[in-house]
N, C-alpha and C. Protein backbone atom coordinates (compact mmCIF):
# COMPACT_ATOMS: atom_id res chain seq x y z
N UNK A 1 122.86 87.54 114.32
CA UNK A 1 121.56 87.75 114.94
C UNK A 1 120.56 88.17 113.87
N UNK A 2 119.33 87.61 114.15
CA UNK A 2 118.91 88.01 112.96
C UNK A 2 117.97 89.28 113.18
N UNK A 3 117.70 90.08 111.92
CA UNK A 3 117.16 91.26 111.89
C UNK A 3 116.07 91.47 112.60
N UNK A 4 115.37 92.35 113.46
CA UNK A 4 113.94 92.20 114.12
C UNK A 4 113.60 93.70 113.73
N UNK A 5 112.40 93.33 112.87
CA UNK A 5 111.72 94.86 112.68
C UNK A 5 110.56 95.17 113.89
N UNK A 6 110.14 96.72 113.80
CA UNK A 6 109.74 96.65 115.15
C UNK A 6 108.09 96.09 114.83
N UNK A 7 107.10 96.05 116.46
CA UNK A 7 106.29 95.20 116.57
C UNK A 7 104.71 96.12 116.01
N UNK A 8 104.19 95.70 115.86
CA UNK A 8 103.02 96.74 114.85
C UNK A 8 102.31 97.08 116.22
N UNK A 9 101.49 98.16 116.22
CA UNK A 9 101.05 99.39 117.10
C UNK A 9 99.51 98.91 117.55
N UNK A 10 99.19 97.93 116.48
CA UNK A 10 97.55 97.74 116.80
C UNK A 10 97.55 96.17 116.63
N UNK A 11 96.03 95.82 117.23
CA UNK A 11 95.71 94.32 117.00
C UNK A 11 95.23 93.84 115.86
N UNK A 12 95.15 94.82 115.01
CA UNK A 12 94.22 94.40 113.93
C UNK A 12 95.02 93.38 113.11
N UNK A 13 94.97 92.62 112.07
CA UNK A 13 95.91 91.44 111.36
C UNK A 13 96.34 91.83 110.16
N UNK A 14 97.60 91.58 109.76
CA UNK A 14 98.24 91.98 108.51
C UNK A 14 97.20 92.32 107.87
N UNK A 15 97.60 93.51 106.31
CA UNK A 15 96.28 93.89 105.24
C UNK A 15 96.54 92.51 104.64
N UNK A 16 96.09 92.21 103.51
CA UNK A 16 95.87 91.11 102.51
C UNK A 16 97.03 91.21 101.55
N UNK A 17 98.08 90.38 101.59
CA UNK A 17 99.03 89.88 100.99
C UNK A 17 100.56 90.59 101.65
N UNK A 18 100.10 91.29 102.86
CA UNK A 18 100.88 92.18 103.46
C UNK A 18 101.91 91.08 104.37
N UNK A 19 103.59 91.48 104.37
CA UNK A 19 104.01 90.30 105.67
C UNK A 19 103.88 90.72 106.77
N UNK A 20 103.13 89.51 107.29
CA UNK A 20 103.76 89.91 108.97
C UNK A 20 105.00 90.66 109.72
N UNK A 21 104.80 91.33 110.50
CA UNK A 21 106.40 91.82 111.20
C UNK A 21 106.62 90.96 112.48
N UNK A 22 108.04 90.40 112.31
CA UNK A 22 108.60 89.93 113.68
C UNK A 22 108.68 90.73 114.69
N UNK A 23 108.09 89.94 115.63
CA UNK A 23 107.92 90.82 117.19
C UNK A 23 109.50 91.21 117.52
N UNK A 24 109.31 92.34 118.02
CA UNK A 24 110.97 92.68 118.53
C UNK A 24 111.23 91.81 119.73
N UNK A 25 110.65 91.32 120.67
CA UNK A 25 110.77 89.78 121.74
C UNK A 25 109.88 89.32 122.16
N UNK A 26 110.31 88.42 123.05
CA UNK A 26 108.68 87.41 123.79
C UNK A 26 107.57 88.23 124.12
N UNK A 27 108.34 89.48 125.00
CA UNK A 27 106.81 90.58 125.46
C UNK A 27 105.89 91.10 124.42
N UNK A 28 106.47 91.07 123.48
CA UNK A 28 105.52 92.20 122.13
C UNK A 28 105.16 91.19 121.86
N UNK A 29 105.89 89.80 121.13
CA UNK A 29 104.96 88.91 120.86
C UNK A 29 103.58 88.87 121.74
N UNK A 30 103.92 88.67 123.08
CA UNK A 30 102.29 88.24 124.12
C UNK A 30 101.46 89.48 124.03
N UNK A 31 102.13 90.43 123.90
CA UNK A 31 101.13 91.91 123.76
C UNK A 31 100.30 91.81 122.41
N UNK A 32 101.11 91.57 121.74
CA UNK A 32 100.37 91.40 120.06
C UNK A 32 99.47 90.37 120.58
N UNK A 33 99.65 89.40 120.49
CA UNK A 33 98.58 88.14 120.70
C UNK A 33 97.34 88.12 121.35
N UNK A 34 97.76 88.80 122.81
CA UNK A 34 96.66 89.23 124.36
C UNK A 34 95.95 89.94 123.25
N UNK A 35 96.16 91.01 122.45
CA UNK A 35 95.75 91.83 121.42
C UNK A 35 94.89 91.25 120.41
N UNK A 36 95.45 90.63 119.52
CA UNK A 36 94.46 89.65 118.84
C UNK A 36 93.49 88.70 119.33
N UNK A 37 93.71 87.72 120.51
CA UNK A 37 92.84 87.19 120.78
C UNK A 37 91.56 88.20 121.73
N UNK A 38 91.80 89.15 122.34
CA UNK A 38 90.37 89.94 122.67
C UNK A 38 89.88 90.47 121.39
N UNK A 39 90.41 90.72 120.17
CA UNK A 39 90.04 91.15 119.17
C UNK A 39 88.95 89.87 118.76
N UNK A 40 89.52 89.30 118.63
CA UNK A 40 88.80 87.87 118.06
C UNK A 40 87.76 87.89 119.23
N UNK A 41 87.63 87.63 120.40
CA UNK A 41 86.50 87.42 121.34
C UNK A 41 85.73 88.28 120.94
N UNK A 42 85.44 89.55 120.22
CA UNK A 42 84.49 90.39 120.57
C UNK A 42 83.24 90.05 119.39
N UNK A 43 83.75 88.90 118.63
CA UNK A 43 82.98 88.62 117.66
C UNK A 43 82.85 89.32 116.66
N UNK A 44 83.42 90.22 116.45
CA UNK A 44 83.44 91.30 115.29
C UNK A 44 83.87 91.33 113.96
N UNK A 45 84.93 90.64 114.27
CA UNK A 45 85.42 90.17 112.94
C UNK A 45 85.01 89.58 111.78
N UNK A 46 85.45 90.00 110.45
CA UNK A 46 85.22 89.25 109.75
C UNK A 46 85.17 87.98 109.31
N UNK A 47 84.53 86.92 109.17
CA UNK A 47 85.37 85.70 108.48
C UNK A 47 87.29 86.09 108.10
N UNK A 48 87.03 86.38 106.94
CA UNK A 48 88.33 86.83 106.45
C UNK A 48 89.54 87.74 107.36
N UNK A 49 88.91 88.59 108.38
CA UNK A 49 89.70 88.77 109.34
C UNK A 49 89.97 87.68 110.37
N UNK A 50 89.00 87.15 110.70
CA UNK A 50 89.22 86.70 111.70
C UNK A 50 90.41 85.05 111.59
N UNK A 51 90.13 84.85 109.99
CA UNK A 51 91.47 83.70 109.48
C UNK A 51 92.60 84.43 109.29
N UNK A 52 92.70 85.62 108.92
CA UNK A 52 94.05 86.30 109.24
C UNK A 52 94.53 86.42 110.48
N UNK A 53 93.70 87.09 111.55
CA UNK A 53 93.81 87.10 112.73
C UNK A 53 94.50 85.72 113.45
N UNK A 54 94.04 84.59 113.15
CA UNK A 54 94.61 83.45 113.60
C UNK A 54 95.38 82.97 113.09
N UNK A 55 95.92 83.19 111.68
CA UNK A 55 97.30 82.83 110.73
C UNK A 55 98.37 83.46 112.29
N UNK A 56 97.44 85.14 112.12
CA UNK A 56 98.87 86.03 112.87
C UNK A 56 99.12 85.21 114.35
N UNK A 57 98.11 84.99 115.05
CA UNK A 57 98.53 84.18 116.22
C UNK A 57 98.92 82.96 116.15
N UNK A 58 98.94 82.36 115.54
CA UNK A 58 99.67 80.90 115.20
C UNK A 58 101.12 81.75 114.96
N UNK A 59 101.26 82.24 113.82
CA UNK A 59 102.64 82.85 114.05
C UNK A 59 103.57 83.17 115.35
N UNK A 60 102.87 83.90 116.18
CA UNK A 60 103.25 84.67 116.74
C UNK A 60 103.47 83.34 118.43
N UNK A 61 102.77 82.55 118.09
CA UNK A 61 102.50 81.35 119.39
C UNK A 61 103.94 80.80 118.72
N UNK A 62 104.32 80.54 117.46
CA UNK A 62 105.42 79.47 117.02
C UNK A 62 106.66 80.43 117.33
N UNK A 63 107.02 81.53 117.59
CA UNK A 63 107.60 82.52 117.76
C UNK A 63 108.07 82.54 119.00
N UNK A 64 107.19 82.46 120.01
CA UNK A 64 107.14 82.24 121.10
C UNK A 64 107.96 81.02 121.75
N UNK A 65 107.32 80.32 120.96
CA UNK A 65 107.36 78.94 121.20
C UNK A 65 108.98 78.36 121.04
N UNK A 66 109.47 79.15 119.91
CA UNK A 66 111.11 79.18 119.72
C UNK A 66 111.86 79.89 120.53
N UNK A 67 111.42 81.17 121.33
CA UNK A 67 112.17 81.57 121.75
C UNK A 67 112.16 80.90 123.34
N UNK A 68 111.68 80.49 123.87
CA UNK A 68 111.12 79.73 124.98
C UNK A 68 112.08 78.61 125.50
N UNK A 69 112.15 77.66 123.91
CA UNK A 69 112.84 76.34 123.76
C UNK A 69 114.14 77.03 123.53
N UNK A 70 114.64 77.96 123.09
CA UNK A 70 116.17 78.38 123.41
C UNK A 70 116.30 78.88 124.59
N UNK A 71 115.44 79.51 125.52
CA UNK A 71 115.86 80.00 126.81
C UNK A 71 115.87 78.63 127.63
N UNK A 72 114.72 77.58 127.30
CA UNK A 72 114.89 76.14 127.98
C UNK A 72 116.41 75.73 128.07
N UNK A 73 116.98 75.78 126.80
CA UNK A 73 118.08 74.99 126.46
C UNK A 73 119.32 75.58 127.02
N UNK A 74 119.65 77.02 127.09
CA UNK A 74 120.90 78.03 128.13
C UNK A 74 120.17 77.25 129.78
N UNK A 75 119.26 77.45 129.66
CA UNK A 75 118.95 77.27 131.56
C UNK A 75 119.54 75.98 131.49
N UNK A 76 119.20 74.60 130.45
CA UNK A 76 120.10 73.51 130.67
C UNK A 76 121.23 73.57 130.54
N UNK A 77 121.75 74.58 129.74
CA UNK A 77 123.44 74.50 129.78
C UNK A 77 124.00 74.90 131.45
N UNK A 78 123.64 76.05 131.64
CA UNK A 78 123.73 76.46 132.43
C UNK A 78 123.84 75.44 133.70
N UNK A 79 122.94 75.03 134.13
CA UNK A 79 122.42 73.91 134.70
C UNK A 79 123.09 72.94 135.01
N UNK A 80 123.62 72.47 133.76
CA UNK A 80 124.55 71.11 133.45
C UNK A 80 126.05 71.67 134.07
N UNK A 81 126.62 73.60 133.77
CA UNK A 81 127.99 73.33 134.23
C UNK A 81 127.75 73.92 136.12
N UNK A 82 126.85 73.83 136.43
CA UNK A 82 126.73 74.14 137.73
C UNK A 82 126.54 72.85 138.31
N UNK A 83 125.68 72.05 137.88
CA UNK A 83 125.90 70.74 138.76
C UNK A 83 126.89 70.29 138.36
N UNK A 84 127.96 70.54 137.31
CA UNK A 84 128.80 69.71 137.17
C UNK A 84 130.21 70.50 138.65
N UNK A 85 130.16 71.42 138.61
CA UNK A 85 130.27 72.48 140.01
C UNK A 85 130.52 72.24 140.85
N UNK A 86 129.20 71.63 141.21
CA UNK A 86 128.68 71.51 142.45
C UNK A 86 129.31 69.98 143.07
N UNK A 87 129.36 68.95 141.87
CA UNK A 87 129.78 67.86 142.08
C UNK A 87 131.34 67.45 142.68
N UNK A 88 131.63 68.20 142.03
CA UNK A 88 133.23 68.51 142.44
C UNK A 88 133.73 68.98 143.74
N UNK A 89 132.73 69.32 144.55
CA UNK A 89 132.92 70.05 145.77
C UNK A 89 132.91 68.49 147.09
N UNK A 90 133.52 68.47 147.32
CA UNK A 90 133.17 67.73 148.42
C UNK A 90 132.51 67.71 149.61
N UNK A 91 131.79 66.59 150.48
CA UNK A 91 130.23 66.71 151.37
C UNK A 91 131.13 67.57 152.32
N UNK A 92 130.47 68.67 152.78
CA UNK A 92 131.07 69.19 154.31
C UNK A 92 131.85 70.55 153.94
N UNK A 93 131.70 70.67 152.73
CA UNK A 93 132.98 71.73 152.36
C UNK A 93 131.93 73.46 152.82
């Protein structure tokens, strides 16, 4: 499994040359993000923040986005040995 450090406390976007931290799961990811993007709406940002800001949400969307397509893929396993299950049962039973 791989290592997950925990999820940063504020919306603001990595300092400058700083790494990102992996969200500890899907929820912190969307909390971070819901986070950054009202950050970004308020217009405040810098240029330079505001391309960090969206590095971090692109990150954090591809993050997402992986963990999503592995929960897709158990619900198909899953899926696959239950109808296979189900098939086996005969009409009326």
């Amino acid at each position: 499994m791989p290592k997950q450090t925990p999820i940063r406390n504020d919306a603001a976007p990595p300092a400058k040359g700083a790494s990102a931290v992996t969200p500890a799961n899907f929820e912190a990811a969307i909390v971070e993000l819901e986070k950054i993007v009202a950050k970004m709406e308020t217009g405040e940002l810098s240029l330079e923040d505001s391309l960090a800001a969206h590095k971090r949400g692109l990150e954090l969307a591809q993050f997402c986005q992986e963990l999503l397509a592995r929960a897709q893929q158990q619900v198909r396993v899953l899926e696959k040995d239950t109808l296979k299950a189900l098939s086996d049962v005969a009409p009326g039973e």
